[in-house]
N, C-alpha and C. Protein backbone atom coordinates (compact mmCIF):
# COMPACT_ATOMS: atom_id res chain seq x y z
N UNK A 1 68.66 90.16 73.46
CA UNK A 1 70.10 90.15 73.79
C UNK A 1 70.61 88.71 73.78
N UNK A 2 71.62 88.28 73.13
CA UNK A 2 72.29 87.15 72.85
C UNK A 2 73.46 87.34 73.69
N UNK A 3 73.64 86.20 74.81
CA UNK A 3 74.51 86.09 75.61
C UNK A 3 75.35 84.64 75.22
N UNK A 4 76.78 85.16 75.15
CA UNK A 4 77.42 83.67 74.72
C UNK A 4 78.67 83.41 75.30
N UNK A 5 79.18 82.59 75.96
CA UNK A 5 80.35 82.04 76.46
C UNK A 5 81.23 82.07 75.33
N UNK A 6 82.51 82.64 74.69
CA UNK A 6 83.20 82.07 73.45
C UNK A 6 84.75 81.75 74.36
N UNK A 7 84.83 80.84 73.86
CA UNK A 7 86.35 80.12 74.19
C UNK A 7 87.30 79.83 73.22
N UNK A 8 88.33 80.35 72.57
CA UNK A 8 89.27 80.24 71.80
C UNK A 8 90.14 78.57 71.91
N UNK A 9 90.25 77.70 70.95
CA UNK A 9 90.82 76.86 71.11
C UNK A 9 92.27 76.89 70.46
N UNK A 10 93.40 76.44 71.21
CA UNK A 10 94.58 77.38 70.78
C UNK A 10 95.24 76.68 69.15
N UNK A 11 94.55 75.16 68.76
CA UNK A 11 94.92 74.86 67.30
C UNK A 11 94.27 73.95 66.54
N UNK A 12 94.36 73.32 65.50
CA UNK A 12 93.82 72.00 65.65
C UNK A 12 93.69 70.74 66.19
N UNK A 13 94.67 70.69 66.97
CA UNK A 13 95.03 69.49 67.77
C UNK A 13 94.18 69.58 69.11
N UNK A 14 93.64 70.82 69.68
CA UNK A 14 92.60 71.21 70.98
C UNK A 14 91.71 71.12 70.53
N UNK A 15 91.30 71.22 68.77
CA UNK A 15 90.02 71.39 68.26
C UNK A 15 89.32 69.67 67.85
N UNK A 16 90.29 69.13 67.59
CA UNK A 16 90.46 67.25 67.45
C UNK A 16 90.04 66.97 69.00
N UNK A 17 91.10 67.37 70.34
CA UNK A 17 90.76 66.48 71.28
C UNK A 17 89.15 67.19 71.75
N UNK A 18 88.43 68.23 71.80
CA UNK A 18 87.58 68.79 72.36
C UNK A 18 86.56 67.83 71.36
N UNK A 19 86.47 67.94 69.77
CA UNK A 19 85.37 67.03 69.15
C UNK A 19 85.29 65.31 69.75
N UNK A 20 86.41 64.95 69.63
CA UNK A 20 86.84 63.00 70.23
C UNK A 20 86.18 63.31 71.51
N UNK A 21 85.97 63.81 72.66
CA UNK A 21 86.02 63.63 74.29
C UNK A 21 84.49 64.25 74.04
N UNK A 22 83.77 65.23 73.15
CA UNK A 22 82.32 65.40 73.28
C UNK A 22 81.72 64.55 72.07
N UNK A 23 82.53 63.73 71.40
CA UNK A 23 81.68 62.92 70.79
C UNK A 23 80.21 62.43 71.34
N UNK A 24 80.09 61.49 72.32
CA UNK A 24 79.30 61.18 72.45
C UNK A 24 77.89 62.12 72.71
N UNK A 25 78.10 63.16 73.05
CA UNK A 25 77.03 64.34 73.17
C UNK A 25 76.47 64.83 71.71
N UNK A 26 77.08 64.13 70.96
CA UNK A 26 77.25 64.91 69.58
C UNK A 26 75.67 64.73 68.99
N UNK A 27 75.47 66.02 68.62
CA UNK A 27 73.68 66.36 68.13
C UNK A 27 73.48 66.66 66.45
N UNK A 28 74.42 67.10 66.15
CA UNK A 28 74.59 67.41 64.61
C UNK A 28 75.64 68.57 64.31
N UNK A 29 75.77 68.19 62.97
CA UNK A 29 76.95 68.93 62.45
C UNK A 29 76.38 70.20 61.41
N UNK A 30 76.62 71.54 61.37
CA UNK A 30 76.11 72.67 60.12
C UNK A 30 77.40 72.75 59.71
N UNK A 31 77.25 73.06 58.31
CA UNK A 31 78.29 73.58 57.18
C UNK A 31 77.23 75.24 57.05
N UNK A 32 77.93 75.79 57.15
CA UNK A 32 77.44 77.09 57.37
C UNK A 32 78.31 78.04 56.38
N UNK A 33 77.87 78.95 55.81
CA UNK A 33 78.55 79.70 54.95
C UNK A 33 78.07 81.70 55.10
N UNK A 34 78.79 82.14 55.84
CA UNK A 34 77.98 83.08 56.72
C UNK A 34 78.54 84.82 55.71
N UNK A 35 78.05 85.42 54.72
CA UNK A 35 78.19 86.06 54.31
C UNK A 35 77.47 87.85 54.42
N UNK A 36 78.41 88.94 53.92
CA UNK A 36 77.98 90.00 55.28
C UNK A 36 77.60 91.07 54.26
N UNK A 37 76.54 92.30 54.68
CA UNK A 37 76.68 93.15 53.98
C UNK A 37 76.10 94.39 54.46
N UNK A 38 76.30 95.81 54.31
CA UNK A 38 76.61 96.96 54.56
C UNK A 38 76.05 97.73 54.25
N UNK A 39 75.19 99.07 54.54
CA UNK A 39 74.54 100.10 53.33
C UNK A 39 75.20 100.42 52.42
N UNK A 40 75.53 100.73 51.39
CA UNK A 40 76.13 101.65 50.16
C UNK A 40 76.59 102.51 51.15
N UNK A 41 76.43 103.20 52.01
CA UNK A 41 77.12 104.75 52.26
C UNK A 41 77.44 104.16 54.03
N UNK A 42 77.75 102.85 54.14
CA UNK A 42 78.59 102.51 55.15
C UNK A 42 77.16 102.54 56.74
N UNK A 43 76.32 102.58 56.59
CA UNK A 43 75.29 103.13 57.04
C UNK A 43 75.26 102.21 58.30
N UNK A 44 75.24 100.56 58.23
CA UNK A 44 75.35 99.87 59.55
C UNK A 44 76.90 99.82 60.16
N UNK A 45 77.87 99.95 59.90
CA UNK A 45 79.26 99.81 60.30
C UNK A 45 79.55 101.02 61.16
N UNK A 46 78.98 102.15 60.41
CA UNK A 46 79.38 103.20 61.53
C UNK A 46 78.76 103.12 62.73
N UNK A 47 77.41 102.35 62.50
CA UNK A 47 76.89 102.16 63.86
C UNK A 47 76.97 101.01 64.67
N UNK A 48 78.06 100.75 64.36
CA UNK A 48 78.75 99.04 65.10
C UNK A 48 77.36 97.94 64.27
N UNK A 49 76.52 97.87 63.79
CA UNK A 49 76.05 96.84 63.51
C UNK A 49 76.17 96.29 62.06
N UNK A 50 76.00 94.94 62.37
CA UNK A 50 76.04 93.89 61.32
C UNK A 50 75.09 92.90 60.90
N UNK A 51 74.70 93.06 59.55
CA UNK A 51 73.53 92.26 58.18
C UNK A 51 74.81 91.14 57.98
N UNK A 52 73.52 90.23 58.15
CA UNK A 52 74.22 88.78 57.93
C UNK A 52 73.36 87.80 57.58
N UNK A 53 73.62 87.03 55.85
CA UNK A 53 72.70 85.97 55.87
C UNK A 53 73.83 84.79 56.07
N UNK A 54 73.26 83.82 56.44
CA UNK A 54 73.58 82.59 56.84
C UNK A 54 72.99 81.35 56.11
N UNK A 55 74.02 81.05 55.35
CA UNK A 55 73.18 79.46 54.29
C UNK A 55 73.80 78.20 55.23
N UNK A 56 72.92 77.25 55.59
CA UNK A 56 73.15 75.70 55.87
C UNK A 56 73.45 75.11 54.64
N UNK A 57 74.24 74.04 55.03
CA UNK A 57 74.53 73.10 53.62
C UNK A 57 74.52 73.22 52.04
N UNK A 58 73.60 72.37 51.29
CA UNK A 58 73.05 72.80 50.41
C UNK A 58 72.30 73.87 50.29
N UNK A 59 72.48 74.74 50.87
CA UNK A 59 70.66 75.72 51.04
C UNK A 59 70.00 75.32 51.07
N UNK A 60 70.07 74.49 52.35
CA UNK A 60 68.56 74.23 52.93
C UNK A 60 67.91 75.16 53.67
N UNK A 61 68.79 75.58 54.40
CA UNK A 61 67.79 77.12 55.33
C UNK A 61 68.99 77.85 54.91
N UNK A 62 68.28 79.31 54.97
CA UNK A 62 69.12 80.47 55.11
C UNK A 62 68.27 81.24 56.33
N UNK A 63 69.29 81.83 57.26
CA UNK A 63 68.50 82.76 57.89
C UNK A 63 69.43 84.07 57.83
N UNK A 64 68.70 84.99 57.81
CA UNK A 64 68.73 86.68 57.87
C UNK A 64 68.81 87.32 59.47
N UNK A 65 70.10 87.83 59.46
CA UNK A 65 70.10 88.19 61.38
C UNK A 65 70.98 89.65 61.05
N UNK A 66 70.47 90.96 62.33
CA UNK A 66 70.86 91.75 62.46
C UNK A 66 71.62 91.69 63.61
N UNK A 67 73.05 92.11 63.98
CA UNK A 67 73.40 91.57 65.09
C UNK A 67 73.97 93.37 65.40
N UNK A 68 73.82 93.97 66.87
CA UNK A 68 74.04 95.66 66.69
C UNK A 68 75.12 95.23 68.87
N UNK A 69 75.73 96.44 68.53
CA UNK A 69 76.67 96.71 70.11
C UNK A 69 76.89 95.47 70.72
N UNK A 70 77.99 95.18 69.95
CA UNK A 70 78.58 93.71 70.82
C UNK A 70 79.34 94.55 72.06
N UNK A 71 79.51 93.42 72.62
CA UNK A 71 80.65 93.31 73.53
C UNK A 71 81.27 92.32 73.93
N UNK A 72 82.79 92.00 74.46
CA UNK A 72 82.79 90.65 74.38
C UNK A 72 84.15 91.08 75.33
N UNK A 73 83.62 90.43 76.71
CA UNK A 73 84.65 91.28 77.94
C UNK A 73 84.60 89.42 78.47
N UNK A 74 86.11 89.11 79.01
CA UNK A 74 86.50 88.11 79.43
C UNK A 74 85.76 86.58 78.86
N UNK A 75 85.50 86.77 77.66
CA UNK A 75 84.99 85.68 77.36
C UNK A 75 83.55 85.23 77.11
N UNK A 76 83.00 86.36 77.64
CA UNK A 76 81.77 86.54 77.29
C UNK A 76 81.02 88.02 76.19
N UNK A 77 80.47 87.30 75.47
CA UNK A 77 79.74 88.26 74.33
C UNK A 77 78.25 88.49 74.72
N UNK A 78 78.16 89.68 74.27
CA UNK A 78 76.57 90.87 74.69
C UNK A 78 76.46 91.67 73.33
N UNK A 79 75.26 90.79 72.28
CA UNK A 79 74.60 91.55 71.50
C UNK A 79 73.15 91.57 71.40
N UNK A 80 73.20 92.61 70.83
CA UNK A 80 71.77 92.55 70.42
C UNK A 80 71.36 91.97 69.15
N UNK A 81 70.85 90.94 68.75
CA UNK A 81 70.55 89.99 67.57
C UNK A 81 68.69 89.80 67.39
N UNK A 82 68.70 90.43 65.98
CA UNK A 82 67.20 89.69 65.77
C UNK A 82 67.43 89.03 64.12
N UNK A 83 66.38 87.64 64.55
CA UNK A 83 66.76 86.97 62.95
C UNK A 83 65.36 86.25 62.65
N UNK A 84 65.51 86.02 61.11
CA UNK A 84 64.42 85.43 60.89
C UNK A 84 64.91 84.28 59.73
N UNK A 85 63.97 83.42 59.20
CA UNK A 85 64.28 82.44 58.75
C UNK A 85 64.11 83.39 56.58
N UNK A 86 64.88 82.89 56.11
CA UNK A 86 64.75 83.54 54.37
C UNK A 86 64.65 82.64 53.35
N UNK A 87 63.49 82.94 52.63
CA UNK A 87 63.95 81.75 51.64
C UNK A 87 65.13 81.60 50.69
N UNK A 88 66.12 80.59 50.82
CA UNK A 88 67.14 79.99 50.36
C UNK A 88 67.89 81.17 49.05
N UNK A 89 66.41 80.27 48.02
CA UNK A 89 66.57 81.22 46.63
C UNK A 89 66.84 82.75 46.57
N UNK A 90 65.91 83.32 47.35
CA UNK A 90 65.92 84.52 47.62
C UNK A 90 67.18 85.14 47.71
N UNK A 91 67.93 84.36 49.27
CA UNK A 91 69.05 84.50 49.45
C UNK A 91 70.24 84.72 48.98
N UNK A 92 70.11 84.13 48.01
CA UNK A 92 71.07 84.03 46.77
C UNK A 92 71.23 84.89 45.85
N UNK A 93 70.02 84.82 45.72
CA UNK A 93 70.08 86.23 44.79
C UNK A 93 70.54 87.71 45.04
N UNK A 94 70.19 87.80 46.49
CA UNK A 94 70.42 88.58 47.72
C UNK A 94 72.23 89.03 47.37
N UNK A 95 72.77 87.99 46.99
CA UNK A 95 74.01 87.47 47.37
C UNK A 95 74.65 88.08 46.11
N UNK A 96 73.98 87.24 45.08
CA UNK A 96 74.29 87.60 43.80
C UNK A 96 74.00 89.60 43.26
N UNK A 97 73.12 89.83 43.53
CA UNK A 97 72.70 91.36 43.48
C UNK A 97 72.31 92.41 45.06
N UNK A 98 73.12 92.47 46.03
CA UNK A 98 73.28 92.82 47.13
C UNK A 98 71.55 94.35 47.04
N UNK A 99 71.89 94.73 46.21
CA UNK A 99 70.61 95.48 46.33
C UNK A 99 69.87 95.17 46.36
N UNK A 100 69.39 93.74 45.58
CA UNK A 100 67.75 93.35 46.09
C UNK A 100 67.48 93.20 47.75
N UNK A 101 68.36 93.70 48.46
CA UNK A 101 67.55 93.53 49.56
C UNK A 101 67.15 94.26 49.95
N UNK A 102 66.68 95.28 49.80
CA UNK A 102 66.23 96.37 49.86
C UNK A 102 64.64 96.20 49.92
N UNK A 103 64.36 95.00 48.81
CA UNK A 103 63.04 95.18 48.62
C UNK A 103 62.20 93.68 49.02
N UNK A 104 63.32 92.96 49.47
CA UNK A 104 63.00 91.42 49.83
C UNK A 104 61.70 91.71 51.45
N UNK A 105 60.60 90.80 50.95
CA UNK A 105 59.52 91.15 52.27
C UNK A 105 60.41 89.94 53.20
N UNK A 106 61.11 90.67 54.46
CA UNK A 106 61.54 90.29 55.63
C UNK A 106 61.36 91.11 57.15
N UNK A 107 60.71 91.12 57.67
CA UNK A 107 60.88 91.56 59.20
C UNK A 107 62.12 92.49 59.37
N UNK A 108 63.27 91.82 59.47
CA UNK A 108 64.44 91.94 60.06
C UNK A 108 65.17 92.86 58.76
N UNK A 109 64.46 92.51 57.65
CA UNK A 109 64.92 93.89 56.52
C UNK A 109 64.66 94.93 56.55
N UNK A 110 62.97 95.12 56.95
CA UNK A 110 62.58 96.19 56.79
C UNK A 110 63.19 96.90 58.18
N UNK A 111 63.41 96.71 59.05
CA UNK A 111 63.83 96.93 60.59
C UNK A 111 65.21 97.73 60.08
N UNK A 112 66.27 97.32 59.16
CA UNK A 112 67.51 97.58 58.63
C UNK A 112 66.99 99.11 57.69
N UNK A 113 66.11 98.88 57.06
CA UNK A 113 66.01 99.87 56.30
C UNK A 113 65.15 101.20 56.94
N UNK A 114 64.48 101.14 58.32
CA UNK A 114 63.99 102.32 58.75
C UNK A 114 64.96 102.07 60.21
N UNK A 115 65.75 101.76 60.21
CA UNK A 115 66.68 102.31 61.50
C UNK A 115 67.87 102.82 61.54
N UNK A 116 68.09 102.21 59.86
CA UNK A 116 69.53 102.73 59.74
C UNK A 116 69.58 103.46 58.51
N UNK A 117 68.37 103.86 57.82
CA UNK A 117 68.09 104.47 56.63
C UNK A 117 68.97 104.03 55.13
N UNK A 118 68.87 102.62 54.77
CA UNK A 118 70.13 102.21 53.77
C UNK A 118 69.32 102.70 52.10
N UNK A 119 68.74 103.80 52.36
CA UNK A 119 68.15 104.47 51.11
C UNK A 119 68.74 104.27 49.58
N UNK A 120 70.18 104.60 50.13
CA UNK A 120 71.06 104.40 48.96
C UNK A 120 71.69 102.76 48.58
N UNK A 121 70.94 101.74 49.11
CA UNK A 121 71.07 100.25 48.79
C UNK A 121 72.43 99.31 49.70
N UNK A 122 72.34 98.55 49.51
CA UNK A 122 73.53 97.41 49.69
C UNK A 122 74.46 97.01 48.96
N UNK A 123 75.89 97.22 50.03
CA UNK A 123 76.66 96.20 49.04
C UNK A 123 77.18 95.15 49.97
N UNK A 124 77.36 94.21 49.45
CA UNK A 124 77.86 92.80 49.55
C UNK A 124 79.89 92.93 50.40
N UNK A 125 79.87 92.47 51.61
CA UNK A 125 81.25 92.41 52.18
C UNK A 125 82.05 91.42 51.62
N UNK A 126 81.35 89.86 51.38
CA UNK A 126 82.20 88.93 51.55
C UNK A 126 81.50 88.25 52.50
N UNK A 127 82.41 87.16 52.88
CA UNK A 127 82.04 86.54 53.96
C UNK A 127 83.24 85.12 54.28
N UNK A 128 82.43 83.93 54.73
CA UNK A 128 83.68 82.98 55.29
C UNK A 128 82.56 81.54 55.83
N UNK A 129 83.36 80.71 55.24
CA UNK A 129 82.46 79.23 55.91
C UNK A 129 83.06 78.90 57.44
N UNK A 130 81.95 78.06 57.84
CA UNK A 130 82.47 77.72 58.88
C UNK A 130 81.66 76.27 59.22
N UNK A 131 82.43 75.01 59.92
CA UNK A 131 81.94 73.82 60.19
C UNK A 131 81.58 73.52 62.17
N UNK A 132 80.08 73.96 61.74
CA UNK A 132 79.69 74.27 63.62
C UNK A 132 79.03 72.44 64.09
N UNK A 133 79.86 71.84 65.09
CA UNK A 133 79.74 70.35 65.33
C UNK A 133 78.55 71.11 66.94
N UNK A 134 77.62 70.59 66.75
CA UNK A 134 76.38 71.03 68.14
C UNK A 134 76.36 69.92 69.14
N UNK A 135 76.67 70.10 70.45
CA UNK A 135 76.85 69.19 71.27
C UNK A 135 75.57 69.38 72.35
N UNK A 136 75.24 68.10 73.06
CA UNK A 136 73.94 68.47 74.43
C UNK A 136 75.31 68.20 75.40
N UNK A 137 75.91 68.86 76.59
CA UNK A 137 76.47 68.16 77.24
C UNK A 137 75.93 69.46 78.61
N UNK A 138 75.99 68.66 79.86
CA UNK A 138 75.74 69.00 81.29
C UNK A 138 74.65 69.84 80.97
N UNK A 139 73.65 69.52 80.15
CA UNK A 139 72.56 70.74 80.23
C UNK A 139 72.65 72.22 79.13
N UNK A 140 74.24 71.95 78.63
CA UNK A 140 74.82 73.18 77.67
C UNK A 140 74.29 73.02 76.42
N UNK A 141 74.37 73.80 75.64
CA UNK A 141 74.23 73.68 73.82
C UNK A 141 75.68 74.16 73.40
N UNK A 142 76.51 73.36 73.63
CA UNK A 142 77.95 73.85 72.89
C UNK A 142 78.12 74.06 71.31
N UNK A 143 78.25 74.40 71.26
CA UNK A 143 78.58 74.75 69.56
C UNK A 143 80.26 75.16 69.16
N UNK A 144 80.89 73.57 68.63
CA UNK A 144 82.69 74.01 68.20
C UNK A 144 82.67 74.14 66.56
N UNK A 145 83.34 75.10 67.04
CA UNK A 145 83.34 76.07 65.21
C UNK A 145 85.06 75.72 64.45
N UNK A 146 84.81 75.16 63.41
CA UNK A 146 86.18 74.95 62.87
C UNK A 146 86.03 76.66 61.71
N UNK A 147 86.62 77.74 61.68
CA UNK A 147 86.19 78.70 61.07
C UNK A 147 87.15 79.03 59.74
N UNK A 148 87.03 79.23 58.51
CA UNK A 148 87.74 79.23 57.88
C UNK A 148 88.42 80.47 57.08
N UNK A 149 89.10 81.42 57.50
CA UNK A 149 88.92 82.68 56.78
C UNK A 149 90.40 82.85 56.02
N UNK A 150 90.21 83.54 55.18
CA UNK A 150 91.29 84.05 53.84
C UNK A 150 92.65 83.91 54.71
N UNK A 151 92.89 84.37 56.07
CA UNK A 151 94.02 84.43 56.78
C UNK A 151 94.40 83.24 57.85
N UNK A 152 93.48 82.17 57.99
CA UNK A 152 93.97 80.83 58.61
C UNK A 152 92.05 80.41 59.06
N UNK A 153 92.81 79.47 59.86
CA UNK A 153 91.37 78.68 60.47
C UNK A 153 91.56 79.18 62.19
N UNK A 154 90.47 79.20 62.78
CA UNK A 154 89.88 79.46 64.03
C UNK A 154 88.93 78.51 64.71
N UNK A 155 89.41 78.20 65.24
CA UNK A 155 88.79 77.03 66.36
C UNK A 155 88.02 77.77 67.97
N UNK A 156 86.89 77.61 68.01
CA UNK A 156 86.52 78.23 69.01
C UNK A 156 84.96 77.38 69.30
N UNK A 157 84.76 77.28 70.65
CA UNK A 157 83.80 77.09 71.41
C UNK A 157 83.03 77.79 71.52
N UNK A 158 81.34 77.70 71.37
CA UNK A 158 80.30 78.99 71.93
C UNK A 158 79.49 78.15 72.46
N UNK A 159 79.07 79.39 73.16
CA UNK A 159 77.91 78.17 74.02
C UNK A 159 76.52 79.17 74.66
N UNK A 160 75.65 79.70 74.54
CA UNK A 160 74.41 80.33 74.75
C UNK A 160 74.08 80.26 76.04
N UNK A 161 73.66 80.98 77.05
CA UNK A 161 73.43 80.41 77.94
C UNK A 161 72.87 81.87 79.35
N UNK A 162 72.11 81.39 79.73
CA UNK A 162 71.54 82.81 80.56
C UNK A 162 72.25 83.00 81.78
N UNK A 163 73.17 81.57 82.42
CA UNK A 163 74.28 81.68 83.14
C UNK A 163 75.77 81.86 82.66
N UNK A 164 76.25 82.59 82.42
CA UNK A 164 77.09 82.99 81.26
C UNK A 164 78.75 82.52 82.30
N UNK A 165 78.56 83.26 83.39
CA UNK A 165 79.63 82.86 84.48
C UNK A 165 79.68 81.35 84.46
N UNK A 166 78.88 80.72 85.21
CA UNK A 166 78.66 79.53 85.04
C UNK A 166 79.04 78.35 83.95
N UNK A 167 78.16 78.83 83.14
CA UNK A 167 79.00 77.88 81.78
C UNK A 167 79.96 78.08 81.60
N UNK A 168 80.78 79.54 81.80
CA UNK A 168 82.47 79.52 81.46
C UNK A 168 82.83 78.51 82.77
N UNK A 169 82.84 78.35 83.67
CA UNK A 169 83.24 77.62 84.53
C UNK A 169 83.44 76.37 84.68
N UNK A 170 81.97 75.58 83.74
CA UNK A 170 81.83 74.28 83.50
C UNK A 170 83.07 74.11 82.43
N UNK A 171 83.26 74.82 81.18
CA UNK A 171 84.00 74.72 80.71
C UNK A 171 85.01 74.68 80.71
N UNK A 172 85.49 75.68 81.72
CA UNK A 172 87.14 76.07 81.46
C UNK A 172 87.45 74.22 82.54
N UNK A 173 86.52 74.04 83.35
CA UNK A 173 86.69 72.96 84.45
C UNK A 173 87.23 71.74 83.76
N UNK A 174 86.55 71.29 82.23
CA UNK A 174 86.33 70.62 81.47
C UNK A 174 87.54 70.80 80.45
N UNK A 175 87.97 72.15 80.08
CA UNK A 175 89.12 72.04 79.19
C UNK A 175 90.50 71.97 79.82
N UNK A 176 90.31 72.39 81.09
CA UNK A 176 91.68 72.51 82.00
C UNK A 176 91.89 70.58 82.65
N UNK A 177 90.66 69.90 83.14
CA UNK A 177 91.60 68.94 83.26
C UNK A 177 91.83 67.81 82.28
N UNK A 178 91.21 68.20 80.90
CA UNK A 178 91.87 67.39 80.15
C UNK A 178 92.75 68.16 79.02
N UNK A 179 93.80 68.80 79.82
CA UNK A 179 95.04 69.69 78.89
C UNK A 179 94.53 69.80 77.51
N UNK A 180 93.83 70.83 77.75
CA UNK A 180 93.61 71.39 76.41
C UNK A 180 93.68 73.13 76.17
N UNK A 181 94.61 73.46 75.46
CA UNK A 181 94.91 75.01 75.82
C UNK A 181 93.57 75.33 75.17
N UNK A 182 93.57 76.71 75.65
CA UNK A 182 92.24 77.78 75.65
C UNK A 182 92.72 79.22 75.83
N UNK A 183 91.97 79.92 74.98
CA UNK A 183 91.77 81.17 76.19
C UNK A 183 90.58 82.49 75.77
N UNK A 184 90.74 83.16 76.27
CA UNK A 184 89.05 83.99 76.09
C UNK A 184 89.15 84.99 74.78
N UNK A 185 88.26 84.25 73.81
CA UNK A 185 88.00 85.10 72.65
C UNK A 185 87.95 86.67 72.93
N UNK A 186 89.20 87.58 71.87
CA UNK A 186 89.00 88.83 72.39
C UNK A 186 88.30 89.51 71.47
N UNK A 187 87.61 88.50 70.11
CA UNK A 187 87.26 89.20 69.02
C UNK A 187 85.85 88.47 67.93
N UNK A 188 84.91 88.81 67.85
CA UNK A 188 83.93 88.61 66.88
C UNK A 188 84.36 88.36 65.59
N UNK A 189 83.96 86.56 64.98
CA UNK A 189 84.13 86.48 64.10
C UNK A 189 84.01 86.98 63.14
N UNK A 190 83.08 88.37 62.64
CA UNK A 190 82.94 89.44 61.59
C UNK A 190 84.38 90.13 62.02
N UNK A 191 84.87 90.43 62.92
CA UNK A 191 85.85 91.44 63.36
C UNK A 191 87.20 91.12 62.79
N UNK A 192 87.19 89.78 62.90
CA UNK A 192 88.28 88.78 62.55
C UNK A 192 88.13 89.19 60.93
N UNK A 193 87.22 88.11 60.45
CA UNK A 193 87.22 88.53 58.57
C UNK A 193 87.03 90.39 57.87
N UNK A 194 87.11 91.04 59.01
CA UNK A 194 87.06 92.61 58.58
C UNK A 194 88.84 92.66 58.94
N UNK A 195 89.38 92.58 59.95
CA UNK A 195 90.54 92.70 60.16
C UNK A 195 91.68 92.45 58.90
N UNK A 196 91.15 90.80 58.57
CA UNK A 196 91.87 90.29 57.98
C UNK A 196 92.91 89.71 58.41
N UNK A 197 93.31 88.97 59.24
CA UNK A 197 94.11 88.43 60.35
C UNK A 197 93.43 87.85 61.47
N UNK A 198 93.94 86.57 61.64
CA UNK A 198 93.46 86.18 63.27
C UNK A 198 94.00 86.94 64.20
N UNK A 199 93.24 87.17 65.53
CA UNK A 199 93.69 87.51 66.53
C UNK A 199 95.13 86.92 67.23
C-alpha cells in the first residue's frame, strides 16, 4: 500500500516560490514520461486499476508499476502499487507494439495477466510527461511535479510517508506561512489525463 500526502499548487508562480525556498534541500531532478495501458477488452479499468510504464530521461530506467483501488480523501492517497524495474529497450517496444506485453518476462506482468485475465492483449492509452524536482527536507522525501497534459500544466506536491497526517501538517505549516496557495488534490494524475481537463 502506497500512502501519499498530494498537495495541489494553485499555479506557476506557487510552483516557482515552493522550488526557490526548497532549493537548498534539493536531491535531484526526473524528466519522467509516464505512459498507460489497458487490456484490449477494457479488462484493468473496469476494475479501477492501472498498467503504467515509466521512462527517466533518456531511458535510462524504465519501471513497470501496477497501481489498483486508489483513494484519495482530504489530501491523502491509498493504493495499492507493485513495480519493478524494465529494461528500457524493451519498454519501448512495449510502447511501440502495446501487445508485446503480454509476453515480456516481468513479475508485475505476469501478475496483470493472471488477475485480470488480459487474454485478448493490450492497447496503449497515451500518456503525459512530467518534471519531478526530489527534495530531503524535515526528514520528508517531497517530490514537486511540474505535470504536463494535452489540457494545461499541474503543479502538485507528493510526499510518501507512513505519517500521512503529519506530513500534511508539516506542509500545509510550511506553505501557509510563506503565502503560497494550495489545496488538497481531489484527483489522480491518470484521472486527470483520462478526464481530459484539469480539475
Amino acid at each position: 500500500m502506497e500512502v501519499e500526502v498530494k498537495l495541489r499548487l494553485a499555479d506557476a508562480n506557487a510552483h516557482r516560490r515552493v522550488t526557490s525556498l526548497l532549493s537548498p534541500f534539493h536531491v535531484v531532478t526526473h524528466r519522467q514520461q509516464n505512459l498507460f495501458f489497458d487490456g484490449a477488452a477494457s479488462e484493468l479499468s473496469e476494475r479501477r486499476a492501472v498498467l503504467r510504464l515509466r521512462f527517466y530521461g533518456d531511458d535510462e530506467r524504465c519501471v513497470v508499476s501496477l497501481k489498483a483501488r486508489a483513494v484519495l480523501v482530504d489530501g491523502v492517497s491509498r493504493v495499492e502499487e507493485d513495480e519493478e524495474d524494465l529494461d528500457p529497450r524493451i519498454g519501448r517496444e512495449c510502447v511501440a507494439e502495446p501487445g508485446k506485453l503480454g509476453s515480456v518476462e516481468s513479475r508485475v506482468l505476469r501478475r496483470v495477466k493472471e488477475e485480470f485475465g488480459t487474454e485478448k492483449g493490450f492497447v496503449g492509452l497515451g500518456g503525459f510527461g512530467n518534471v519531478r524536482n526530489v527534495y530531503d527536507w524535515k526528514g520528508l522525501k517531497l517530490e514537486v511535479d511540474e505535470t504536463k497534459f494535452g489540457s494545461g500544466i499541474l503543479y502538485e506536491i507528493e510526499c510518501e510517508s507512513a505519517d500521512p497526517e503529519g506530513a500534511k501538517r508539516l506542509l500545509e505549516e510550511f506553505l501557509k506561512e510563506n503565502k503560497i496557495d494550495y489545496s488538497y488534490s481531489t484527483a489522480s494524475k491518470f484521472a486527470i489525463f483520462r478526464s481530459g481537463k484539469l480539475p
